[in-house]
Protein backbone atom coordinates (compact mmCIF):
# COMPACT_ATOMS: atom_id res chain seq x y z
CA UNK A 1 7.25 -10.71 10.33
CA UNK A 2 8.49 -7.20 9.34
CA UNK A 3 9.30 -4.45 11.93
CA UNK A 4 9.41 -1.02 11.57
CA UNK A 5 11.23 1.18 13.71
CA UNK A 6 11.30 4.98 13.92
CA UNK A 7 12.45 7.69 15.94
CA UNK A 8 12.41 11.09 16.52
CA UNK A 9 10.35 12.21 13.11
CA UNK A 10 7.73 14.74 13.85
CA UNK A 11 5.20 14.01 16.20
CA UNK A 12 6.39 9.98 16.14
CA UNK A 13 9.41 10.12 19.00
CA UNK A 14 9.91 6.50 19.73
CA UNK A 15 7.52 3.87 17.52
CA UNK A 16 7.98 0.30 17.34
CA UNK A 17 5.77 -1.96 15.53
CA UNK A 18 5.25 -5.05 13.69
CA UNK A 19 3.83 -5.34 10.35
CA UNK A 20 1.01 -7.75 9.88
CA UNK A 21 -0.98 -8.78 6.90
CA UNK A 22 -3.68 -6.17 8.66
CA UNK A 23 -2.38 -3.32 10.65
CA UNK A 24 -4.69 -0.74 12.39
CA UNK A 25 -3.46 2.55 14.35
CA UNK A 26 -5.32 4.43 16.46
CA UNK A 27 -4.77 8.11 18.45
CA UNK A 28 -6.36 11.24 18.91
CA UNK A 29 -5.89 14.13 16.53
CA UNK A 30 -2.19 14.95 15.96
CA UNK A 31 -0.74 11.72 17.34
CA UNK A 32 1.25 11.05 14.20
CA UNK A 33 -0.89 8.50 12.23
CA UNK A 34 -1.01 9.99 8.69
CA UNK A 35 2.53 10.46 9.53
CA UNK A 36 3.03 7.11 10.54
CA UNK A 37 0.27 6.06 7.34
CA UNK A 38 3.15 8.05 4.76
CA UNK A 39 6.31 6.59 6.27
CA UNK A 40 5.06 2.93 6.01
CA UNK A 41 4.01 4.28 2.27
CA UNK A 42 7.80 5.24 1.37
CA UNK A 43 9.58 2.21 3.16
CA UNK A 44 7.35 -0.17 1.39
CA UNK A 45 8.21 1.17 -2.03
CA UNK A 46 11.70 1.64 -1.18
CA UNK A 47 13.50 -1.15 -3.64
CA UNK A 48 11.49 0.25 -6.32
CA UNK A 49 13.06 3.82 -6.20
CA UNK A 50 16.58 5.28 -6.34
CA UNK A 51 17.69 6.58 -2.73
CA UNK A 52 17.79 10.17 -3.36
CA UNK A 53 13.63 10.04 -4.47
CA UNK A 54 13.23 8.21 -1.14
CA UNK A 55 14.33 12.04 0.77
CA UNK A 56 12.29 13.73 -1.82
CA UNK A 57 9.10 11.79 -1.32
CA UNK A 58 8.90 13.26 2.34
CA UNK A 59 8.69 16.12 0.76
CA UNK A 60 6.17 15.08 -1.66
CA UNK A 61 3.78 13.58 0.98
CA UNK A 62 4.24 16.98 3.08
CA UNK A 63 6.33 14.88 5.91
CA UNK A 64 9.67 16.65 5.69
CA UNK A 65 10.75 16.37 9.44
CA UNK A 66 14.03 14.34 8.99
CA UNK A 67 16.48 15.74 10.99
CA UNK A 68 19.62 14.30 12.14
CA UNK A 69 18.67 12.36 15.34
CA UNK A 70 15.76 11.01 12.80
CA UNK A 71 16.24 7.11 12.51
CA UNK A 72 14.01 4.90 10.73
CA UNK A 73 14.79 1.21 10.06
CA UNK A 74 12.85 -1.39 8.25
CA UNK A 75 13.32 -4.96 8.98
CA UNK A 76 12.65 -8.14 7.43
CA UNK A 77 12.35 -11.29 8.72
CA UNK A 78 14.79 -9.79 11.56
CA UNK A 79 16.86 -9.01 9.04
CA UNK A 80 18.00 -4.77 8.46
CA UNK A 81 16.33 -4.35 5.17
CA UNK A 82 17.48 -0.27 4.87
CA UNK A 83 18.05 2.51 7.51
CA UNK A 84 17.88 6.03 7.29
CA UNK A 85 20.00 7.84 9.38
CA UNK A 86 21.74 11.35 9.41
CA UNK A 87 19.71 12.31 6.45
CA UNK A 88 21.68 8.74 4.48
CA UNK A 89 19.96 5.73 3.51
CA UNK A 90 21.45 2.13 3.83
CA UNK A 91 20.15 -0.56 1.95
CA UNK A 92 21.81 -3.39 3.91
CA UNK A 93 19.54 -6.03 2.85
CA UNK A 94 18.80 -4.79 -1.08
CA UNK A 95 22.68 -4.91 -1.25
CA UNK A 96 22.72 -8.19 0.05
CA UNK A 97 20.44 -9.51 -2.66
CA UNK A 98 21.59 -7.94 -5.63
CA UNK A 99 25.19 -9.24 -4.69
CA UNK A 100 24.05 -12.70 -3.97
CA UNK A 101 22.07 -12.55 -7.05
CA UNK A 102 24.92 -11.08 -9.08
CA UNK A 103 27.21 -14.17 -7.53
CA UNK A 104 24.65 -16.79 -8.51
CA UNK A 105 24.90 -15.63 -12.00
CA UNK A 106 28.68 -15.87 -12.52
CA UNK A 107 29.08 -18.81 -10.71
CA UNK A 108 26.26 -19.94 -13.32
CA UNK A 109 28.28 -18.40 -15.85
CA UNK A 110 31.57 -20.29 -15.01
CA UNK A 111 29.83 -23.58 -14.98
CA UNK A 112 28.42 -23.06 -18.18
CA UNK A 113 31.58 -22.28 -19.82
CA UNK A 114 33.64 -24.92 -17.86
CA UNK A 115 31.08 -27.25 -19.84
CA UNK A 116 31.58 -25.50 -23.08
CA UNK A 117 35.36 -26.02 -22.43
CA UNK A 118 35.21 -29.71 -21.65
CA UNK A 119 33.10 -30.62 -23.92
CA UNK A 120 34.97 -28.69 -26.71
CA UNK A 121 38.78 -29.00 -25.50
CA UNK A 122 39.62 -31.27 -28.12
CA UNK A 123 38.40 -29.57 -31.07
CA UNK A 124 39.52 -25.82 -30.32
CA UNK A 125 43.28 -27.89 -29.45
CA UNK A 126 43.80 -28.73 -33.27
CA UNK A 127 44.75 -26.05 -35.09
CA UNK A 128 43.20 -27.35 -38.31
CA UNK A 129 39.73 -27.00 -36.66
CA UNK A 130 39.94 -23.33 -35.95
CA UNK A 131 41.33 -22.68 -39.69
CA UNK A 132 38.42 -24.79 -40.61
CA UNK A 133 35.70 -22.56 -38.70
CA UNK A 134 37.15 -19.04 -39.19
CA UNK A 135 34.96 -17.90 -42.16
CA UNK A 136 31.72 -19.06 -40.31
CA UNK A 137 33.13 -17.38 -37.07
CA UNK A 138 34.01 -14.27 -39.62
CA UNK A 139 30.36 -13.85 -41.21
CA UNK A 140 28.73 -14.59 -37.74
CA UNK A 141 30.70 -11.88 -36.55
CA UNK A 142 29.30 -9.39 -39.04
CA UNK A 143 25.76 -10.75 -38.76
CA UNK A 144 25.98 -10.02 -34.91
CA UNK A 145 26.80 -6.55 -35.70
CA UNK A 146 24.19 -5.97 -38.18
CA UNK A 147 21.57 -7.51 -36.12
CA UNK A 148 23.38 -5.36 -32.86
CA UNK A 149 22.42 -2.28 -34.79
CA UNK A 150 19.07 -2.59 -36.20
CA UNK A 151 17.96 -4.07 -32.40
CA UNK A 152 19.84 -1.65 -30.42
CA UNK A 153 17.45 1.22 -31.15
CA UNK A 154 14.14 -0.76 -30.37
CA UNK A 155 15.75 -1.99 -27.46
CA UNK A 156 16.13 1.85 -26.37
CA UNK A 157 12.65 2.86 -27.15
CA UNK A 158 11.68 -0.28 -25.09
CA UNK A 159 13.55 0.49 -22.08
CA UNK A 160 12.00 4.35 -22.15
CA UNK A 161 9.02 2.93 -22.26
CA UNK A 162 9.20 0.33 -19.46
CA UNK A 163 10.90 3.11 -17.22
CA UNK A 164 7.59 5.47 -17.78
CA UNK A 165 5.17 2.65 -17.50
CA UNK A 166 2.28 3.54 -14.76
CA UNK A 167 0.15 1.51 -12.63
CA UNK A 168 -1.13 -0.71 -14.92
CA UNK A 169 1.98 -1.59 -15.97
CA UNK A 170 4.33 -4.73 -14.13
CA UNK A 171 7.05 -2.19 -12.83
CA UNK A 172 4.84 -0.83 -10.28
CA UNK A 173 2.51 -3.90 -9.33
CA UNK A 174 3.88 -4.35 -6.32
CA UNK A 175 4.37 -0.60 -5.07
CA UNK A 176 2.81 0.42 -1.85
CA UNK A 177 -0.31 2.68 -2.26
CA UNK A 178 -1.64 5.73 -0.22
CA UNK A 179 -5.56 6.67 0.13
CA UNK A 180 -5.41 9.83 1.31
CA UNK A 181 -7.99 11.49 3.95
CA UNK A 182 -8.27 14.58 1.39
CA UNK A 183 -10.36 12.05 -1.07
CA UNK A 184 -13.30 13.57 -0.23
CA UNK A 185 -11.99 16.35 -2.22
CA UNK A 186 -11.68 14.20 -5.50
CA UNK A 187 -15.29 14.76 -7.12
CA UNK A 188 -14.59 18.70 -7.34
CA UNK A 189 -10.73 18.39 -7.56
CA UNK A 190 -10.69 16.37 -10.64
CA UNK A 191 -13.00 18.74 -12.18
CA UNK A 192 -11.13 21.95 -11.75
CA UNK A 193 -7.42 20.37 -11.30
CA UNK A 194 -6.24 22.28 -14.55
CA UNK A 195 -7.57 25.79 -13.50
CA UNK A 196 -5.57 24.88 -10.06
CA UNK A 197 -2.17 23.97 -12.14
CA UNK A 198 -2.80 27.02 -14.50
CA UNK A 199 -3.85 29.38 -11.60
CA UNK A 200 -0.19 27.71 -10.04
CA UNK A 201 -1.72 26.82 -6.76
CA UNK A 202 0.82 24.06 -5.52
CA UNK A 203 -0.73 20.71 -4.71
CA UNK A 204 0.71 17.88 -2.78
CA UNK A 205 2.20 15.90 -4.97
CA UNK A 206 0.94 12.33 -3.03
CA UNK A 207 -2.48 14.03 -3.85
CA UNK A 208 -2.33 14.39 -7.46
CA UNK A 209 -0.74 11.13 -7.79
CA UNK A 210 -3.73 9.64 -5.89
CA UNK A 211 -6.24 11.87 -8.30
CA UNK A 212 -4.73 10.15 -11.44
CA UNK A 213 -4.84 6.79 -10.30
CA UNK A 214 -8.43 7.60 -9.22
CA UNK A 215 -9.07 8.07 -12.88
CA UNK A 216 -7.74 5.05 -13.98
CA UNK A 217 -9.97 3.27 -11.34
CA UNK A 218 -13.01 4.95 -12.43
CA UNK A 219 -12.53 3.90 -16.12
CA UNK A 220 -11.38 0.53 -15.31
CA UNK A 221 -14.13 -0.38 -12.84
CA UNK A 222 -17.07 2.41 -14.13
CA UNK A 223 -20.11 0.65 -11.55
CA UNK A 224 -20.09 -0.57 -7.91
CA UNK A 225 -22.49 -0.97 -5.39
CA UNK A 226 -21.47 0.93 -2.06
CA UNK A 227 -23.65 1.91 1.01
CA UNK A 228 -26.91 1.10 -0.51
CA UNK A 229 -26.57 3.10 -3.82
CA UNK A 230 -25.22 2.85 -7.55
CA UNK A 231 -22.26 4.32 -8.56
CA UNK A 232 -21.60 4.64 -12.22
CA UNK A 233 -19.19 6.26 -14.69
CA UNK A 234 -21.26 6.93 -17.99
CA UNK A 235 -21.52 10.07 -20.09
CA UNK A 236 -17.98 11.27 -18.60
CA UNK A 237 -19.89 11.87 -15.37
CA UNK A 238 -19.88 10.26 -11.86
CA UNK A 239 -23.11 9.21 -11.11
CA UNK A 240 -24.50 8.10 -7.13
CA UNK A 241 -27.62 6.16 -8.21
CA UNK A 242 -30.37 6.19 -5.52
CA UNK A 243 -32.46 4.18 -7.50
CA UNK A 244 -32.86 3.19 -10.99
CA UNK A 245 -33.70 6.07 -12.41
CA UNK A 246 -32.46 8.87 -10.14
CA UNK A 247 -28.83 10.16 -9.72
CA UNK A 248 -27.14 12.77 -8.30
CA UNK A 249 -23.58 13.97 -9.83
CA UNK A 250 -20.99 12.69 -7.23
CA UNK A 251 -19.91 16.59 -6.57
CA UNK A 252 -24.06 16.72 -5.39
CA UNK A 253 -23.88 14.08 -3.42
CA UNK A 254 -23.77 13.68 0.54
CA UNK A 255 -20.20 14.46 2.09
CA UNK A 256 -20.34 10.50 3.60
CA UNK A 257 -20.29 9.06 -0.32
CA UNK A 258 -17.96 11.71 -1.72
CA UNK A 259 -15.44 10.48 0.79
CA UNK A 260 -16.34 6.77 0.73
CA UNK A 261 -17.05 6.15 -3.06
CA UNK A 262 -13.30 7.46 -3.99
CA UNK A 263 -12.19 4.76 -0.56
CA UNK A 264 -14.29 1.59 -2.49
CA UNK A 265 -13.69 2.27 -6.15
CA UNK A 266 -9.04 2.82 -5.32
CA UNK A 267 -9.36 -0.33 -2.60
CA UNK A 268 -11.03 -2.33 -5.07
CA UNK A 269 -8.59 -1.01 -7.97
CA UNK A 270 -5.53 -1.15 -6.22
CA UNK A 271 -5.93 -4.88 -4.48
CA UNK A 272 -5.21 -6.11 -7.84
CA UNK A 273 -2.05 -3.72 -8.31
CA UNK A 274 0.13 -3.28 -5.21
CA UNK A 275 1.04 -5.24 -1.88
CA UNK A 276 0.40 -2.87 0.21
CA UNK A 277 -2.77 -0.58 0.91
CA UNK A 278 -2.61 2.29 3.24
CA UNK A 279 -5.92 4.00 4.39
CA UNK A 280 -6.17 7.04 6.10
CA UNK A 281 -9.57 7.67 8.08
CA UNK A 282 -11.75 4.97 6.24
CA UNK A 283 -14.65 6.12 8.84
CA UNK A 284 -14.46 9.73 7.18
CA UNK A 285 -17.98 11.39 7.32
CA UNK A 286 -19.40 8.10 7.81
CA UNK A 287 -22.11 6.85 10.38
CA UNK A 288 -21.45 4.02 12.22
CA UNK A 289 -23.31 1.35 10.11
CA UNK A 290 -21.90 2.61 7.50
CA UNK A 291 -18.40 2.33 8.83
CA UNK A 292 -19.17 -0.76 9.69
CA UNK A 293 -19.67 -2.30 6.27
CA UNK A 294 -16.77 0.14 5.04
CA UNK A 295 -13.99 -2.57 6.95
CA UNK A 296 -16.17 -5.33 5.53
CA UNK A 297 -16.01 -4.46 1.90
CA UNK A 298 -12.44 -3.20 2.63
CA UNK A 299 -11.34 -6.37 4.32
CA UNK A 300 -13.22 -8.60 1.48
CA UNK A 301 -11.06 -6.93 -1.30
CA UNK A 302 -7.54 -8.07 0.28
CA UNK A 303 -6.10 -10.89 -1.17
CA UNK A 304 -3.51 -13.08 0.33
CA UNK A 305 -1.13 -11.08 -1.77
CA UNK A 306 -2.03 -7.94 0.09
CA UNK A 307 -1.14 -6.15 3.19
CA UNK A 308 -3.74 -3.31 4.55
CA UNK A 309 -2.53 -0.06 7.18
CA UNK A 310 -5.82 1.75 8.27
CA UNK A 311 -5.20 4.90 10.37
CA UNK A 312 -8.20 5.70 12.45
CA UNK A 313 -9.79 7.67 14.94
CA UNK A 314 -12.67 5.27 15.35
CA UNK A 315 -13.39 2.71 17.88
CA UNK A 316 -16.21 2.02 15.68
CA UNK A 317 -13.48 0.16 13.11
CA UNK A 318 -11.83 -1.45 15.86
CA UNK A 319 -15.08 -3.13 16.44
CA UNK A 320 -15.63 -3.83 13.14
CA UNK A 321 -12.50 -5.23 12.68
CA UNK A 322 -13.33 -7.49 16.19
CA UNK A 323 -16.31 -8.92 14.72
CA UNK A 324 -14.43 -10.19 11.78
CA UNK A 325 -11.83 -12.14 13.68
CA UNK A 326 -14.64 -13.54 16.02
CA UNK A 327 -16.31 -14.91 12.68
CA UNK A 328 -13.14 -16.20 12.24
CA UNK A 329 -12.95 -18.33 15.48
CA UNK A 330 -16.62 -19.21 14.99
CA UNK A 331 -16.12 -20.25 11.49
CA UNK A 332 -12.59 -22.76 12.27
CA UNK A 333 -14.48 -24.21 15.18
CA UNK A 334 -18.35 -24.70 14.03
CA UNK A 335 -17.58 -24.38 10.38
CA UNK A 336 -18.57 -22.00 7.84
CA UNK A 337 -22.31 -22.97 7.75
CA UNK A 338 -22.54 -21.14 11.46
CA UNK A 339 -21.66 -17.47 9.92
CA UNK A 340 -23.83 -17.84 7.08
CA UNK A 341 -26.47 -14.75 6.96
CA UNK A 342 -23.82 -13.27 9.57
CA UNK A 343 -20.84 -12.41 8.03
CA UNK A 344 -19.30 -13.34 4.86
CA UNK A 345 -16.49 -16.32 4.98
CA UNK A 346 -14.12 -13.75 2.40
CA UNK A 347 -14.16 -11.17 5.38
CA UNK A 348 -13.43 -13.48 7.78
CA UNK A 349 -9.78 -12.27 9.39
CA UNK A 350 -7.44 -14.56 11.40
CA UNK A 351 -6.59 -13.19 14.65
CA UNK A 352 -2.77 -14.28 13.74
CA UNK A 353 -2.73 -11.67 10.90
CA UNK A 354 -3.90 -8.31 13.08
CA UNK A 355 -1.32 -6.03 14.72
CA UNK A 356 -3.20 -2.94 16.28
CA UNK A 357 -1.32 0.41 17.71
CA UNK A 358 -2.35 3.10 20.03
CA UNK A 359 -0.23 6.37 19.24
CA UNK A 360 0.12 8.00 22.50
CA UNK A 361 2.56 10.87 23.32
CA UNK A 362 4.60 10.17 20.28
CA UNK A 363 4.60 6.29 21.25
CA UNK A 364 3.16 2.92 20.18
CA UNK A 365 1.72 0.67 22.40
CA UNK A 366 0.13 -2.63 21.13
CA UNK A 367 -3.83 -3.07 22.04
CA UNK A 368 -3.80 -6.66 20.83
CA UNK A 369 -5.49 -9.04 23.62
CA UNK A 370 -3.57 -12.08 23.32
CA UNK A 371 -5.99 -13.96 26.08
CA UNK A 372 -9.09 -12.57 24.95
CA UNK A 373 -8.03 -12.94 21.06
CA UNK A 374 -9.08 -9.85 20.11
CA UNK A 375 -8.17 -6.05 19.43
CA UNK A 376 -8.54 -3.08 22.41
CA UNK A 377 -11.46 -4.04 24.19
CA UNK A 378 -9.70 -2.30 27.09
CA UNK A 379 -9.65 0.95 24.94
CA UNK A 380 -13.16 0.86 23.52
CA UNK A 381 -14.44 0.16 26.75
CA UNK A 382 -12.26 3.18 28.03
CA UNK A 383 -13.85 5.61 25.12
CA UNK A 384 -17.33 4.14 26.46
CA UNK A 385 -16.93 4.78 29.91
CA UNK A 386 -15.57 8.25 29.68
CA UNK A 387 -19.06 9.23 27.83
CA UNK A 388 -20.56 7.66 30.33
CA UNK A 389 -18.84 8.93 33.19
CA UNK A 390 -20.08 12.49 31.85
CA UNK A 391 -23.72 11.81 31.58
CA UNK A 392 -23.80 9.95 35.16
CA UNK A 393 -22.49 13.21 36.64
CA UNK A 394 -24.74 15.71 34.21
CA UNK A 395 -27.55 13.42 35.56
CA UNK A 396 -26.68 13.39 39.23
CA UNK A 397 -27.26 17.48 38.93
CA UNK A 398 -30.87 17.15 38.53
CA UNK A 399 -31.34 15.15 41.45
């Protein structure tokens, strides 16, 4: 299992946690989970950038707080994968596998020749042979270089190309992607995004990069079903479809779908393209019902290939999430026929693949119940009895 370690960044002082197939965090406001959301965002996509973009995307997601009694260390499989220390990155574990990789293919490249050489000893030992072969050796030569030239320019073009290739592209399938709380903003950003650019307002970067692979989604996917309406992209415009006939533009819309339409159409999109999936808020401006089915559908989408971060306020989604590993139990013991009409068997989540956080005072402190197989009872029933604790003594005044 992978471990991520970091220290003395922002409002995170000392955080240790593991990283599960599902990982859920949970504090009040200003605890440090979008921060915590970002940095698993840039570790995960570290071996697919150079080290000096890693510093700059902590710019980019508005996280600069490196300082130099910052550490931050990713591990895998208890091995140091990188480190990031005194503002310098180590890639202890990338190193590791390019050099063992690089040795595999020399010590490939020896036995090959040591076969050539056997095989051929004889033949390259009398000189007659090698007078024999010269002119074919001689016109190869110049057929190489011929061949060299007329390749080496599509070969270039190539390589631009593959090094500007986006999302849809191989180079990036397996990139970690951020869903930023700010979605809700998409309908009207996406709309006026070149007045903002030309009017030289600066935007977060991790924001616009999230706005053009929202795009991409919506012309890729262009209809889903979400929170018992339509959604359709037809005409150039995003339409919420209340019933057959009657739509509102997704700007008109209620503030719950503008935020959660922009969450269902990237989750669904970017399953398919990356291994990891970082959400921040999913409950945003949602009722709870409706976040509810939100970690349904959002669970549903992961594939084995995936691993999902949600950041959350909520004990609503902690529940949610609860539900889905007791289906779980139910459906290993009694069988899949005893959650039918209940919960679906694709959103069904082992208990094995959760890891849930508390942030607390710059802290992390695990609410997994390892007896009770299950996620923070202790803190939902905590949140409960606060409210309740209120109204008992409100009520005890009119007596």
């Amino acid at each position: 299992m992978d471990r991520l370690i970091v220290k003395n960044f922002g409002p995170l002082k000392d955080v240790d946690i593991e990283l599960n197939k599902i990982n859920l965090f949970i504090g009040e406001n200003g605890s440090g989970k979008s921060v915590l959301g970002k940095i698993v965002t840039i570790v995960k996509d570290f071996t697919h950038s150079d080290k000096i973009e890693i510093l700059e995307k902590f710019r980019d997601y508005n996280i600069d707080f490196l300082t130099n009694e910052t550490v931050i260390q990713l591990f895998e499989d208890e091995s140091l994968l990188f480190k990031i220390e005194n503002y310098e990155i180590f890639a202890f574990l990338l190193d590791k596998k390019k050099q063992k990789k690089e040795e595999e293919n020399n010590k490939n490249l020896v036995v090959g020749n040591s076969k050539i050489s056997d095989e051929m000893k004889d033949f390259f030992s009398k000189e007659e042979n090698l007078e024999s072969i010269k002119p074919i050796l001689e016109e190869l030569s110049k057929s190489y270089h011929t061949v060299e030239k007329q390749l080496n320019p599509i070969f270039e073009d190539l390589m631009k190309k593959l090094s500007t290739i986006d999302i849809e592209g191989f180079k990036q399938q397996y990139k970690a992607q951020y869903i930023p709380a700010e979605r809700n903003l998409i309908s009207l950003f996406n709309k006026y995004v070149t007045t903002f650019i030309t009017a030289d307002i600066p935007l977060p970067k991790f924001l616009l990069n999230f706005s053009s692979q929202y795009v991409r989604a919506r012309e890729e996917i262009r209809e889903l079903n979400l929170l018992n309406v339509k959604y359709k992209f037809e005409s150039d415009q995003e339409r919420i479809f209340y019933n057959d006939e009657e739509f509102l533009l997704l700007e008109k819309s209620s503030s719950g779908i503008q935020s959660a339409l922009p969450l269902y159409l990237a989750v669904k999109y970017f399953a398919k393209k990356h291994k990891s999936i970082i959400i921040e808020e999913p409950e945003q401006n949602l009722f709870p019902k409706a976040q509810k089915e939100t970690v349904e559908y959002i669970v549903e989408q992961m594939s084995d290939d995936n691993s999902l971060f949600m950041m959350t306020h909520s004990p609503y989604v902690l529940t949610a999430l609860n539900n889905l590993i007791l289906a779980n139990d139910v459906k290993t013991q009694k069988g899949v026929e005893a959650i039918e009409g209940i919960v679906k068997k694709e959103q069904c989540v082992a208990f094995e693949d959760v890891s849930a956080y508390s942030l607390v005072d710059g802290k992390s402190i695990s609410i997994i119940d390892k007896e009770d197989r299950l996620i923070g009872v202790n803190l939902i029933d905590s949140i409960s009895d606060e409210v309740s604790d209120t109204f008992d003594k409100l009520l005890a005044k009119l007596d």
